[in-house]
PDB file of N, CA and C in Angstrom:
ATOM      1  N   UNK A   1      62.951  43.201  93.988  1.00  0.00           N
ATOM      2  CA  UNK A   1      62.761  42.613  92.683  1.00  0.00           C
ATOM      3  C   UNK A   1      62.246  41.177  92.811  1.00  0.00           C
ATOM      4  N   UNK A   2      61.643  40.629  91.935  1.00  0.00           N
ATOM      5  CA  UNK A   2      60.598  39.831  91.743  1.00  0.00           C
ATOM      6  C   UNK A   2      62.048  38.390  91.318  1.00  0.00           C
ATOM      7  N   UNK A   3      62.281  38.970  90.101  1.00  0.00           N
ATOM      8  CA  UNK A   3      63.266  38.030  89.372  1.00  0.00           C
ATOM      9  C   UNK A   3      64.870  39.337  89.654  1.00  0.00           C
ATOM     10  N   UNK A   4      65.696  37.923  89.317  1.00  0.00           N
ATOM     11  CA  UNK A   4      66.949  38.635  89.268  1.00  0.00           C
ATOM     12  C   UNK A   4      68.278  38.475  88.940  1.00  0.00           C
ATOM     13  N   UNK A   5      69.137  39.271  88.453  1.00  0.00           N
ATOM     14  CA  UNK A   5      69.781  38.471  87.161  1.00  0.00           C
ATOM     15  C   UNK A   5      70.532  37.419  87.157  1.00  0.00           C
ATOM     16  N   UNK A   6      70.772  36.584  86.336  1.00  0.00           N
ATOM     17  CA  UNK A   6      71.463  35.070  86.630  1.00  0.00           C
ATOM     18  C   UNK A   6      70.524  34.046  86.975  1.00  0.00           C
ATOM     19  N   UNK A   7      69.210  34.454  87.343  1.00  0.00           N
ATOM     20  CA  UNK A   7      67.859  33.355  87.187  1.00  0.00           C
ATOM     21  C   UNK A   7      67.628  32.724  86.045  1.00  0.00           C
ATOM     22  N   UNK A   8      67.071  31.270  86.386  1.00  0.00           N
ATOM     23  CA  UNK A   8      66.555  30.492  85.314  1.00  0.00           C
ATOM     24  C   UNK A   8      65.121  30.995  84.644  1.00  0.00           C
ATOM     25  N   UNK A   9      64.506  31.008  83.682  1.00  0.00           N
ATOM     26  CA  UNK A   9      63.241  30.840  83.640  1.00  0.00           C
ATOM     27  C   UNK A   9      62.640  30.222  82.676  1.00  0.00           C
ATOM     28  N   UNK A  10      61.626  30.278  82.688  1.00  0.00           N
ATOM     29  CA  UNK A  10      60.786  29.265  81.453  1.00  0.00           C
ATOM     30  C   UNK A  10      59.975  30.139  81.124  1.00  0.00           C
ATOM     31  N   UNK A  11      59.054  30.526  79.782  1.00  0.00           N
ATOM     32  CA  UNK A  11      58.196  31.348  79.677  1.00  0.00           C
ATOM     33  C   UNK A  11      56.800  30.546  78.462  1.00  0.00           C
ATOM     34  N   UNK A  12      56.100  30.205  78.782  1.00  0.00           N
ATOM     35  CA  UNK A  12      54.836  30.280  78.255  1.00  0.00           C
ATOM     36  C   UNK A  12      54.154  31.121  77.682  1.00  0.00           C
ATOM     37  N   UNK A  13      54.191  31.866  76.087  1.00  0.00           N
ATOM     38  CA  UNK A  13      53.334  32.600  75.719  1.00  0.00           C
ATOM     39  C   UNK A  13      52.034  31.921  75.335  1.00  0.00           C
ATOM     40  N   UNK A  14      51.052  32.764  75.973  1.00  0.00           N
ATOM     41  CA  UNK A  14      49.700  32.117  75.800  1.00  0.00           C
ATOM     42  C   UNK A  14      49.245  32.305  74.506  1.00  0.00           C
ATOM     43  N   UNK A  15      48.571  31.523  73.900  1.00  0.00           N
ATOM     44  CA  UNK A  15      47.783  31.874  71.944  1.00  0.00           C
ATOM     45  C   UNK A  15      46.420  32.544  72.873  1.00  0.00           C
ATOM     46  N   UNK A  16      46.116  33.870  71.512  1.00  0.00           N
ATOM     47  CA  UNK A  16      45.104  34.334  71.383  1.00  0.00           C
ATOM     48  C   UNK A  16      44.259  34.001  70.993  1.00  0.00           C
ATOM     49  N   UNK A  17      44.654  33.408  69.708  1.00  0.00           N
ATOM     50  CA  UNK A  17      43.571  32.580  68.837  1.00  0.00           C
ATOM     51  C   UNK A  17      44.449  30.897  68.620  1.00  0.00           C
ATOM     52  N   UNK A  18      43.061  30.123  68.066  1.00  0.00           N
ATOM     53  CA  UNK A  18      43.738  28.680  67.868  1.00  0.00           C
ATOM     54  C   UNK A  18      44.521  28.500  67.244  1.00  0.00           C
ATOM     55  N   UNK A  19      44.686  29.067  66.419  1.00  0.00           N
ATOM     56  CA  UNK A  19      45.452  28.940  65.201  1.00  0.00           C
ATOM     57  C   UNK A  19      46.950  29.381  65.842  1.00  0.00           C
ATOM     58  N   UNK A  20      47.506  30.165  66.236  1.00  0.00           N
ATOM     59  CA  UNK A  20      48.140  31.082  66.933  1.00  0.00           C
ATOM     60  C   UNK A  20      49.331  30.102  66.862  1.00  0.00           C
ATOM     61  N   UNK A  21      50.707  30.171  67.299  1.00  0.00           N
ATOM     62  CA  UNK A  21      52.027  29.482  67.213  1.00  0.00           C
ATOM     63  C   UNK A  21      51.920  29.274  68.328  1.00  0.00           C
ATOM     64  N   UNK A  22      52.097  28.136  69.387  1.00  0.00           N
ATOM     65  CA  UNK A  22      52.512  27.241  70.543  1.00  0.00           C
ATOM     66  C   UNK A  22      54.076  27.930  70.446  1.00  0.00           C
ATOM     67  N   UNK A  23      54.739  29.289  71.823  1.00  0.00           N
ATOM     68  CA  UNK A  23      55.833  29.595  71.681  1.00  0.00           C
ATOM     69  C   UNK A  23      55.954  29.143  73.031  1.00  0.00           C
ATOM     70  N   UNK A  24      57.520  29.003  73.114  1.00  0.00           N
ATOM     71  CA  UNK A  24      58.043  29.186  74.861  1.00  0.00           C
ATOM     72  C   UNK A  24      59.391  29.198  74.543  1.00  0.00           C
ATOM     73  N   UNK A  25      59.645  29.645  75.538  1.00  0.00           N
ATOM     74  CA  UNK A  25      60.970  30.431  75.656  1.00  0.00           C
ATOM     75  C   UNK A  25      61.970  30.167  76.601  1.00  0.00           C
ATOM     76  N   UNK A  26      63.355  29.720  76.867  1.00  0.00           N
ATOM     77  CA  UNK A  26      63.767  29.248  78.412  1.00  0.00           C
ATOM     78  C   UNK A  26      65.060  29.923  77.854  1.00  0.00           C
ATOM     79  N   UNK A  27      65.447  30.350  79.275  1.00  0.00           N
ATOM     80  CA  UNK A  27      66.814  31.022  79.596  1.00  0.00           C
ATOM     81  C   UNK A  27      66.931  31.994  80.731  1.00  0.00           C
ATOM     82  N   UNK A  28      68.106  32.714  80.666  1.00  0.00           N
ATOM     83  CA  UNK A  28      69.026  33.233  82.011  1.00  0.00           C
ATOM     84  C   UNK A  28      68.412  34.697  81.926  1.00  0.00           C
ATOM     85  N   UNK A  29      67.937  35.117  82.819  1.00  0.00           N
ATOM     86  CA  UNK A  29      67.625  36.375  83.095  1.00  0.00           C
ATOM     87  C   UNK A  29      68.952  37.248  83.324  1.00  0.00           C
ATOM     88  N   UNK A  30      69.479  38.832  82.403  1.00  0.00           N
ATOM     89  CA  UNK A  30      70.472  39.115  82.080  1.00  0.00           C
ATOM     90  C   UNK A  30      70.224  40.836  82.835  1.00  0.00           C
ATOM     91  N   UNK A  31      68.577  40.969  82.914  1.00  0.00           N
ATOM     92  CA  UNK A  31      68.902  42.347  83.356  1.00  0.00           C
ATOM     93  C   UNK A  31      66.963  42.662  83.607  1.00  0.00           C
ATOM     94  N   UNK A  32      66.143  43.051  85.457  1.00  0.00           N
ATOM     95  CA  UNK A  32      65.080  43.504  85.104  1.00  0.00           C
ATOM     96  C   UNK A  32      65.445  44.818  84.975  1.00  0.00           C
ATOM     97  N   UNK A  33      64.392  45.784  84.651  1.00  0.00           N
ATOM     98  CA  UNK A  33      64.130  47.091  84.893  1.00  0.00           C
ATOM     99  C   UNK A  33      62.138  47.210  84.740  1.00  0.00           C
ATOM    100  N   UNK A  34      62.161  47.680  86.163  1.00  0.00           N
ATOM    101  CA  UNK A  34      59.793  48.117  86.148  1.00  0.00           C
ATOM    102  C   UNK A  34      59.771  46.296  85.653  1.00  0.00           C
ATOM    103  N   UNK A  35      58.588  46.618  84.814  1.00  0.00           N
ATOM    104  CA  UNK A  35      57.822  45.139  84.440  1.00  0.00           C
ATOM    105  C   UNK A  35      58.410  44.573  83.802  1.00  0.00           C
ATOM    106  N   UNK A  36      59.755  44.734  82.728  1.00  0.00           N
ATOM    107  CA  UNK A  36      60.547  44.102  81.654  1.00  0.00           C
ATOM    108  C   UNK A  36      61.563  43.743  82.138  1.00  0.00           C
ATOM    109  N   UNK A  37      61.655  42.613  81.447  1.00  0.00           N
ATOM    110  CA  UNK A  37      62.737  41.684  81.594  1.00  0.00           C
ATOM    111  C   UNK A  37      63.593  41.078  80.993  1.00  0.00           C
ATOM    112  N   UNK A  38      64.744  41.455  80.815  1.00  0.00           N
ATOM    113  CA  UNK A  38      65.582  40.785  79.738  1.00  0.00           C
ATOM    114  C   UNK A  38      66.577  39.805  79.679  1.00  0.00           C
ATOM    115  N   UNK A  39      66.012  38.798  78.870  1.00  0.00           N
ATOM    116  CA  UNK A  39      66.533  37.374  78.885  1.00  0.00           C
ATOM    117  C   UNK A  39      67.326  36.453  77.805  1.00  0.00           C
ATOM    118  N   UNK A  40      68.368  35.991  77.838  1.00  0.00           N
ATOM    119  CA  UNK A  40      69.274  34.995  76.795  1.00  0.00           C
ATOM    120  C   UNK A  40      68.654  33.482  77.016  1.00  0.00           C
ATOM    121  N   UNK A  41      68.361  33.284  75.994  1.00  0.00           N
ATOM    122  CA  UNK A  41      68.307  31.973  76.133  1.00  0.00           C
ATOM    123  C   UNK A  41      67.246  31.333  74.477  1.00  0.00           C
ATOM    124  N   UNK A  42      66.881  30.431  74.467  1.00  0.00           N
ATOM    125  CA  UNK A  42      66.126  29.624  73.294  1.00  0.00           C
ATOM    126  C   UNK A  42      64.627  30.026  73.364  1.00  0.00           C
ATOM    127  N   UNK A  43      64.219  29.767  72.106  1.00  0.00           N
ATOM    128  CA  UNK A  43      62.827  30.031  71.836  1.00  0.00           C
ATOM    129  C   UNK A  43      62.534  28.498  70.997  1.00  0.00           C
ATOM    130  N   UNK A  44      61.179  27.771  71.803  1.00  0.00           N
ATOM    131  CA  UNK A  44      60.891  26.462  71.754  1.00  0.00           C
ATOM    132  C   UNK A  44      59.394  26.480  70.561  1.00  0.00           C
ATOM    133  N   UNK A  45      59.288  26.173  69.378  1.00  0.00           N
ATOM    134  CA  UNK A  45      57.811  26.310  68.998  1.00  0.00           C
ATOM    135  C   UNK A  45      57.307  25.082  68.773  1.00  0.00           C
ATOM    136  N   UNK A  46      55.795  24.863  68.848  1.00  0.00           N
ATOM    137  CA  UNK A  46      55.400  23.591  68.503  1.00  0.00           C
ATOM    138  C   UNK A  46      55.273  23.022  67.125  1.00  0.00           C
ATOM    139  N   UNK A  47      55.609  22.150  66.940  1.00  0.00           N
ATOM    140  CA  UNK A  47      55.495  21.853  65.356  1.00  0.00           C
ATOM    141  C   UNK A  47      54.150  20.369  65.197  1.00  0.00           C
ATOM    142  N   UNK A  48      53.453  20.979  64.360  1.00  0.00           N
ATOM    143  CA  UNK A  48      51.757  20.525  64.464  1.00  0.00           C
ATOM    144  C   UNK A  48      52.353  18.643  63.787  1.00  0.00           C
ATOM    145  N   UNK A  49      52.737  18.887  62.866  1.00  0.00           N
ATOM    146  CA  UNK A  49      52.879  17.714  62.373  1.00  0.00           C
ATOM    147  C   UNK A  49      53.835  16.561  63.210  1.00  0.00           C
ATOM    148  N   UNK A  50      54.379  16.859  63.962  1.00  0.00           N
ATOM    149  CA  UNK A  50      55.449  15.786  64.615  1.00  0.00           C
ATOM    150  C   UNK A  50      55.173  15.618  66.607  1.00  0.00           C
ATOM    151  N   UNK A  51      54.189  17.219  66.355  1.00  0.00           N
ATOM    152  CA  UNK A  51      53.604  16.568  68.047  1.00  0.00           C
ATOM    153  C   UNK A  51      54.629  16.902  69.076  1.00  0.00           C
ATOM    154  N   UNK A  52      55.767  17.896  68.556  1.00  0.00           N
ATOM    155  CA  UNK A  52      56.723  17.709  69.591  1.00  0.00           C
ATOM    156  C   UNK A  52      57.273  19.515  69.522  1.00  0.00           C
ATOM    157  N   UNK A  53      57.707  20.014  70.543  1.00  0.00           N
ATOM    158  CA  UNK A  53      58.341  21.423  70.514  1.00  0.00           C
ATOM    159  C   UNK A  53      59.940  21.104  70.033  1.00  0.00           C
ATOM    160  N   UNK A  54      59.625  22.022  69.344  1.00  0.00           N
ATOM    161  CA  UNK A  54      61.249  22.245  68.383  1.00  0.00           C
ATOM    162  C   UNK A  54      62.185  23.786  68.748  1.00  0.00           C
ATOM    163  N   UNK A  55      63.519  23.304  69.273  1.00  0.00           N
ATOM    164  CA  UNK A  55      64.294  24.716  69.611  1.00  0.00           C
ATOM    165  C   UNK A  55      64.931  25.042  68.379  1.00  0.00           C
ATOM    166  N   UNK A  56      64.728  26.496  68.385  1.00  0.00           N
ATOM    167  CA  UNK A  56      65.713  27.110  67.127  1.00  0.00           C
ATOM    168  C   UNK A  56      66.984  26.792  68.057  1.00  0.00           C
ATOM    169  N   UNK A  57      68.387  26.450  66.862  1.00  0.00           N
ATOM    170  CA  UNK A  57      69.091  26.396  67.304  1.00  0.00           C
ATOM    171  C   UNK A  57      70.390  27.394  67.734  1.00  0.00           C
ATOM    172  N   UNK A  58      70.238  28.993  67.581  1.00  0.00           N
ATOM    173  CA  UNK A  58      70.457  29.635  68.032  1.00  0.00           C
ATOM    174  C   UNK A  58      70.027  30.567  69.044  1.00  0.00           C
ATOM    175  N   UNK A  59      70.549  30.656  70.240  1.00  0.00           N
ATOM    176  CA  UNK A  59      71.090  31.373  70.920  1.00  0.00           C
ATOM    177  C   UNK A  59      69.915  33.361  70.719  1.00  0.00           C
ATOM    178  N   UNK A  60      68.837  33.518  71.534  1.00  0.00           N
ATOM    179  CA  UNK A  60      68.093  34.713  71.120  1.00  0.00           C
ATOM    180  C   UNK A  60      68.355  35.814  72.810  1.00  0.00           C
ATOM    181  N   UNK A  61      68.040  36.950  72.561  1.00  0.00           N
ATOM    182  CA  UNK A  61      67.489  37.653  73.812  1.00  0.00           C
ATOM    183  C   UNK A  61      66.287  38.353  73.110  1.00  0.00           C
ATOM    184  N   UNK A  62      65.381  38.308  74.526  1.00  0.00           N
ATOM    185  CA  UNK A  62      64.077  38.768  73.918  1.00  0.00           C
ATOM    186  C   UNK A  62      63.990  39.457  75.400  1.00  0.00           C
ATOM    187  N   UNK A  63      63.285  40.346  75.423  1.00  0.00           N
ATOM    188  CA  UNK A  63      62.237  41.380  76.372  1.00  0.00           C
ATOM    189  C   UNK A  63      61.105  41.205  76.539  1.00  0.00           C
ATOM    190  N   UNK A  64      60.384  40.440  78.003  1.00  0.00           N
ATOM    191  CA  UNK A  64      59.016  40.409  78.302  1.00  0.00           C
ATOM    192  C   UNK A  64      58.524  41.016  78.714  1.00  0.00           C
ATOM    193  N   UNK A  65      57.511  41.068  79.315  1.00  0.00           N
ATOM    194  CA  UNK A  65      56.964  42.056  80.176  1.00  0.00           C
ATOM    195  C   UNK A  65      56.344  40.701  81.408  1.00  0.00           C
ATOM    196  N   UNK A  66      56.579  41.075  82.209  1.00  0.00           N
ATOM    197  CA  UNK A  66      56.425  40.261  83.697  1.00  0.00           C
ATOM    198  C   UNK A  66      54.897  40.737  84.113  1.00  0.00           C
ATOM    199  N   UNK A  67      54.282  41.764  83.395  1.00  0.00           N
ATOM    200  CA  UNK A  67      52.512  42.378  84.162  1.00  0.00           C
ATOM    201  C   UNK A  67      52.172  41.530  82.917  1.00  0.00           C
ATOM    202  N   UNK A  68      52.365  41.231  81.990  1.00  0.00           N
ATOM    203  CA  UNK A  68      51.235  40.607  80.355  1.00  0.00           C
ATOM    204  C   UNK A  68      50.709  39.853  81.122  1.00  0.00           C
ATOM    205  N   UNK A  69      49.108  39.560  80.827  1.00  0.00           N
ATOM    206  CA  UNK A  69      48.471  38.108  81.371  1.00  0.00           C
ATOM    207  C   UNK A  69      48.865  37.354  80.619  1.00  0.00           C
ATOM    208  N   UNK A  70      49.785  37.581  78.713  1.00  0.00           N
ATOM    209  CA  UNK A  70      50.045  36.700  78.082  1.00  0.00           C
ATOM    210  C   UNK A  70      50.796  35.834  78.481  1.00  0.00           C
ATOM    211  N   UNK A  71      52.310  35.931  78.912  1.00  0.00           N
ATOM    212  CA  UNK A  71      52.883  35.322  79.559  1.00  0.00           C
ATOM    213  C   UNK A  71      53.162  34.401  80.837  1.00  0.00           C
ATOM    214  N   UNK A  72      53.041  33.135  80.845  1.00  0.00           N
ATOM    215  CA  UNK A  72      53.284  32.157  82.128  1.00  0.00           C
ATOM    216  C   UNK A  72      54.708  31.944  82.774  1.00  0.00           C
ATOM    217  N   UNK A  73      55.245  32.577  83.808  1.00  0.00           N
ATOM    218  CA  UNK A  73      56.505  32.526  83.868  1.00  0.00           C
ATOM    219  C   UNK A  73      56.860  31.434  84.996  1.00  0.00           C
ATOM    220  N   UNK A  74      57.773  30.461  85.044  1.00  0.00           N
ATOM    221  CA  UNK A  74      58.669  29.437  85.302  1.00  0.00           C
ATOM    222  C   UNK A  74      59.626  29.488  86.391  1.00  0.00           C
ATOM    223  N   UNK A  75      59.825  29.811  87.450  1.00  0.00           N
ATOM    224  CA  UNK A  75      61.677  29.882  87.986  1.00  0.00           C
ATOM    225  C   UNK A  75      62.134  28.732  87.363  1.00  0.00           C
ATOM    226  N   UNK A  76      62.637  27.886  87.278  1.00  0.00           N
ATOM    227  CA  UNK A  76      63.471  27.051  87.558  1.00  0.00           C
ATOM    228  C   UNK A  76      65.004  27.009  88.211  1.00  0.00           C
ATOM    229  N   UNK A  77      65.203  25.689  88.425  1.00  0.00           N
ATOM    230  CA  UNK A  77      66.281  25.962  89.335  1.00  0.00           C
ATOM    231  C   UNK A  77      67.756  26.379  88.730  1.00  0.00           C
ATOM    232  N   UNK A  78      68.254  26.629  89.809  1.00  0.00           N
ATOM    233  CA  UNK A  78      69.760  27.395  89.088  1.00  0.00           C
ATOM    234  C   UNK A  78      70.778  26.746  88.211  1.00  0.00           C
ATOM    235  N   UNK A  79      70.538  25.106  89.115  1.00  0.00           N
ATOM    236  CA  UNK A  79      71.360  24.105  88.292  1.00  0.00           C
ATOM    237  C   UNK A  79      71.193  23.560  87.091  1.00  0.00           C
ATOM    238  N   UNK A  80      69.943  23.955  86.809  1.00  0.00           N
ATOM    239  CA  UNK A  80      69.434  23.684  85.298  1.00  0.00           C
ATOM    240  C   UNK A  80      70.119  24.035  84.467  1.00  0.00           C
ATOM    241  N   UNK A  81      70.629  22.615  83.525  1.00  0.00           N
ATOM    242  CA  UNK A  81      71.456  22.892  82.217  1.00  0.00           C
ATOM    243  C   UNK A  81      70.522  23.160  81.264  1.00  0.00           C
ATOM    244  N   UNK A  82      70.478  24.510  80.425  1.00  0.00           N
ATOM    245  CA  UNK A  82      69.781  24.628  79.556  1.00  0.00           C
ATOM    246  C   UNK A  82      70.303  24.181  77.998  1.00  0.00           C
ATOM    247  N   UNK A  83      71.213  23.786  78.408  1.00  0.00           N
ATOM    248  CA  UNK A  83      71.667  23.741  77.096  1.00  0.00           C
ATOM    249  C   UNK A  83      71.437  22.162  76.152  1.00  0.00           C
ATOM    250  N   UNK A  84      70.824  21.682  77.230  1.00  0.00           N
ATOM    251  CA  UNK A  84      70.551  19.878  77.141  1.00  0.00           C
ATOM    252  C   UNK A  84      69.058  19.958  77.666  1.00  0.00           C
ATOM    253  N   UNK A  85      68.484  21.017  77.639  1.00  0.00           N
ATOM    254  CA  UNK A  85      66.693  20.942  78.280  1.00  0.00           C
ATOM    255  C   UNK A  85      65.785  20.175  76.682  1.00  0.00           C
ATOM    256  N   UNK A  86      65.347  19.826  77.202  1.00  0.00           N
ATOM    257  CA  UNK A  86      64.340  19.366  76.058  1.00  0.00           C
ATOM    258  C   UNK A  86      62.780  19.391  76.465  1.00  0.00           C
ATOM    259  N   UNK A  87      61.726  18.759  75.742  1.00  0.00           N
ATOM    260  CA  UNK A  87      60.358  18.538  75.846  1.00  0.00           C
ATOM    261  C   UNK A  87      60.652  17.130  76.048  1.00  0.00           C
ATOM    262  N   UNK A  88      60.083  16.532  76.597  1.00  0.00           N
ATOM    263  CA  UNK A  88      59.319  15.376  76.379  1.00  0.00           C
ATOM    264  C   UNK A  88      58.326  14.382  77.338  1.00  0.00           C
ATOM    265  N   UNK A  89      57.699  13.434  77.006  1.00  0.00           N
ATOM    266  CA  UNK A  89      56.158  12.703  77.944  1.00  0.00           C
ATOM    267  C   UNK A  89      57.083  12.442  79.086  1.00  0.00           C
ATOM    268  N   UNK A  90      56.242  12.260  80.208  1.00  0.00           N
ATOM    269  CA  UNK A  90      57.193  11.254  81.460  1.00  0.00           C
ATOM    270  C   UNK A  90      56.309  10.133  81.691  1.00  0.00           C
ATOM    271  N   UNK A  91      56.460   9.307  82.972  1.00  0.00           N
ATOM    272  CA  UNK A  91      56.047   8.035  82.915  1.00  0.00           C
ATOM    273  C   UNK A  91      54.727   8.173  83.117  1.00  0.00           C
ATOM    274  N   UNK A  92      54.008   8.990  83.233  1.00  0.00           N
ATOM    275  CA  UNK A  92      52.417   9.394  83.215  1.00  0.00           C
ATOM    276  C   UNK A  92      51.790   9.965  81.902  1.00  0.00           C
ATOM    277  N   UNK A  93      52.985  10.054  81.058  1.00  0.00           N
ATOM    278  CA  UNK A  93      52.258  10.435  79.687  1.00  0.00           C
ATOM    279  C   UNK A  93      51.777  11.824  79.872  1.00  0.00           C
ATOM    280  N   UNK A  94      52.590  12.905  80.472  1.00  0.00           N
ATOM    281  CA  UNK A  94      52.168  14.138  80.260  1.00  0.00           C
ATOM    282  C   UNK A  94      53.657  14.839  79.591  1.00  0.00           C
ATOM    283  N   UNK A  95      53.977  15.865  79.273  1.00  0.00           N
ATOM    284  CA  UNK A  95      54.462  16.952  78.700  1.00  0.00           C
ATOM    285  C   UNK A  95      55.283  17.696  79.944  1.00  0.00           C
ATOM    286  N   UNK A  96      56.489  17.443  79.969  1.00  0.00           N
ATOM    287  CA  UNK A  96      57.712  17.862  80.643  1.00  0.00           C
ATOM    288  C   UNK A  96      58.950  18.656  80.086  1.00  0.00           C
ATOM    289  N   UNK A  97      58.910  19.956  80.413  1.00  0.00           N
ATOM    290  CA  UNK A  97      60.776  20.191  80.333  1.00  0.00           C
ATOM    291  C   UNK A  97      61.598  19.515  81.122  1.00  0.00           C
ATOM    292  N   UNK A  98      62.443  19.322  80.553  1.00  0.00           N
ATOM    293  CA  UNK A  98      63.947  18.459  81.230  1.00  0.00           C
ATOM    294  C   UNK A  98      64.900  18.915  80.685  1.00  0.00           C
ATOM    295  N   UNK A  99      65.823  18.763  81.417  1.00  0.00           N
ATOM    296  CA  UNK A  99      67.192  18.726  81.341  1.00  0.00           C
ATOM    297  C   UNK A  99      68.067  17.030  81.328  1.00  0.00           C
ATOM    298  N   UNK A 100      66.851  16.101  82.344  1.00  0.00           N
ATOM    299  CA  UNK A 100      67.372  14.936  82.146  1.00  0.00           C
ATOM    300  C   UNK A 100      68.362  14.786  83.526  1.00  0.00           C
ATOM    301  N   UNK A 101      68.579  15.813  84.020  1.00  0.00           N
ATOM    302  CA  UNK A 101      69.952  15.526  85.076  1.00  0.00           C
ATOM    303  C   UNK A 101      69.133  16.404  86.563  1.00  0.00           C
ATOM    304  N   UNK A 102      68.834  17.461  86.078  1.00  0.00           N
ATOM    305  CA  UNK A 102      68.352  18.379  88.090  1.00  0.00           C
ATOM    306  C   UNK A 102      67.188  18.786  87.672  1.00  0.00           C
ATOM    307  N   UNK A 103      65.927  18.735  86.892  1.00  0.00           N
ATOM    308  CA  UNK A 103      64.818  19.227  86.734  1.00  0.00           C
ATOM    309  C   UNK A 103      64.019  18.489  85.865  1.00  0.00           C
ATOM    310  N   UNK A 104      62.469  18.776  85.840  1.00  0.00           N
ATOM    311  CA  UNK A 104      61.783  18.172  85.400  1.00  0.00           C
ATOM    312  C   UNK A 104      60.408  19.016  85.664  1.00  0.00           C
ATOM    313  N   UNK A 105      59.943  19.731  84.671  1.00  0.00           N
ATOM    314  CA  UNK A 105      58.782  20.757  85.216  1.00  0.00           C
ATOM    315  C   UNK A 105      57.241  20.541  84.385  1.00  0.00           C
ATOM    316  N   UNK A 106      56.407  19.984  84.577  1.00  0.00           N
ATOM    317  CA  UNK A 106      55.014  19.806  84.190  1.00  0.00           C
ATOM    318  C   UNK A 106      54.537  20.927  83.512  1.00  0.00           C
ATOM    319  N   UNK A 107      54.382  21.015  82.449  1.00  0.00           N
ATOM    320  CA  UNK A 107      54.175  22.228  81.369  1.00  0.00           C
ATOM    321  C   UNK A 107      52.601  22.428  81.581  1.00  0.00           C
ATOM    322  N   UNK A 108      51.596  21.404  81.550  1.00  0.00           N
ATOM    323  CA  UNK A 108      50.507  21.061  81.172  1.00  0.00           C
ATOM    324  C   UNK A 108      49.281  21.773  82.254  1.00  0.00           C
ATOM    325  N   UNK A 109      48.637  22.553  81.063  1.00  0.00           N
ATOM    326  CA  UNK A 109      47.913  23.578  82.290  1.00  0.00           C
ATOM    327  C   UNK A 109      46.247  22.817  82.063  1.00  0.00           C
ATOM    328  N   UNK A 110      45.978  22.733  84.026  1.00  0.00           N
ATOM    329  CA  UNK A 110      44.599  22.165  83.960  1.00  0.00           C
ATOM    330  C   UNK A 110      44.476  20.981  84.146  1.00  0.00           C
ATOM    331  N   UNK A 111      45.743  20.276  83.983  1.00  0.00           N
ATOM    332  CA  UNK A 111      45.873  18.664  84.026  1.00  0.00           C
ATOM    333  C   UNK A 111      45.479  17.744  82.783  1.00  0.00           C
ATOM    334  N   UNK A 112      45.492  18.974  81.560  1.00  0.00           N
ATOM    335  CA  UNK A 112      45.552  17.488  80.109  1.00  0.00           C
ATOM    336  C   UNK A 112      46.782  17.452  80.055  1.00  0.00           C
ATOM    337  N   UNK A 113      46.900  16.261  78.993  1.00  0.00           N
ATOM    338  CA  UNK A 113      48.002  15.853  78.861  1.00  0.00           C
ATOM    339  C   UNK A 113      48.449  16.668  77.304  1.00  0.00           C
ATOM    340  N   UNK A 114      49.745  16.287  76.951  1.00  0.00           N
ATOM    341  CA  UNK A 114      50.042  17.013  75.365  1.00  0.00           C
ATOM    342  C   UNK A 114      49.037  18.699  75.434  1.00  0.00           C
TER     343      UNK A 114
END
């Protein structure tokens, strides 16, 4: 197995179109089976007017599929508190998940920034 349960991850759904919702997703991998994967954890969306990703504040499990080209998937590390992860710039002015305490992961594909 690729992933496995009690893993961290981060997930990047890619937009089809522009318009499309900026989603991502972070949490504990709970169970694979074949290409799907099932995971607890938050769903992060971008919100156009404030420039910043916003977590619903409950608690979701969702089912990916690990073959989609849609999806960008993340390990992160084990010690990662998700429960204190956030978005935000670092001292280079790019776009980071954090936790603030054991991680810090460069979201930004291609090398723009935001």
């Amino acid at each position: 197995m690729i992933l496995k349960s009690g893993e961290k991850i981060h997930i990047i759904s890619r937009r089809l179109f522009e318009m499309d919702l900026r989603r991502h997703f972070i949490g504990v991998v709970e169970e694979v089976e074949g290409g799907i994967v099932r995971i607890q954890g938050y769903a992060y969306i971008f919100n156009n007017s404030t420039n910043l990703y916003i977590r619903r504040k409950d608690k979701r499990t969702r089912l990916f599929s690990m073959s989609d080209s849609v999806n960008i998937i993340n390990i992160l590390p084990i010690s990662a508190n998700l429960e204190s992860t956030k978005y935000m710039l670092n001292k280079e002015d790019r776009l980071v998940i954090t936790d603030e305490k054991t991680f810090s992961l460069d979201i930004n594909e291609f090398g723009f920034s935001r």
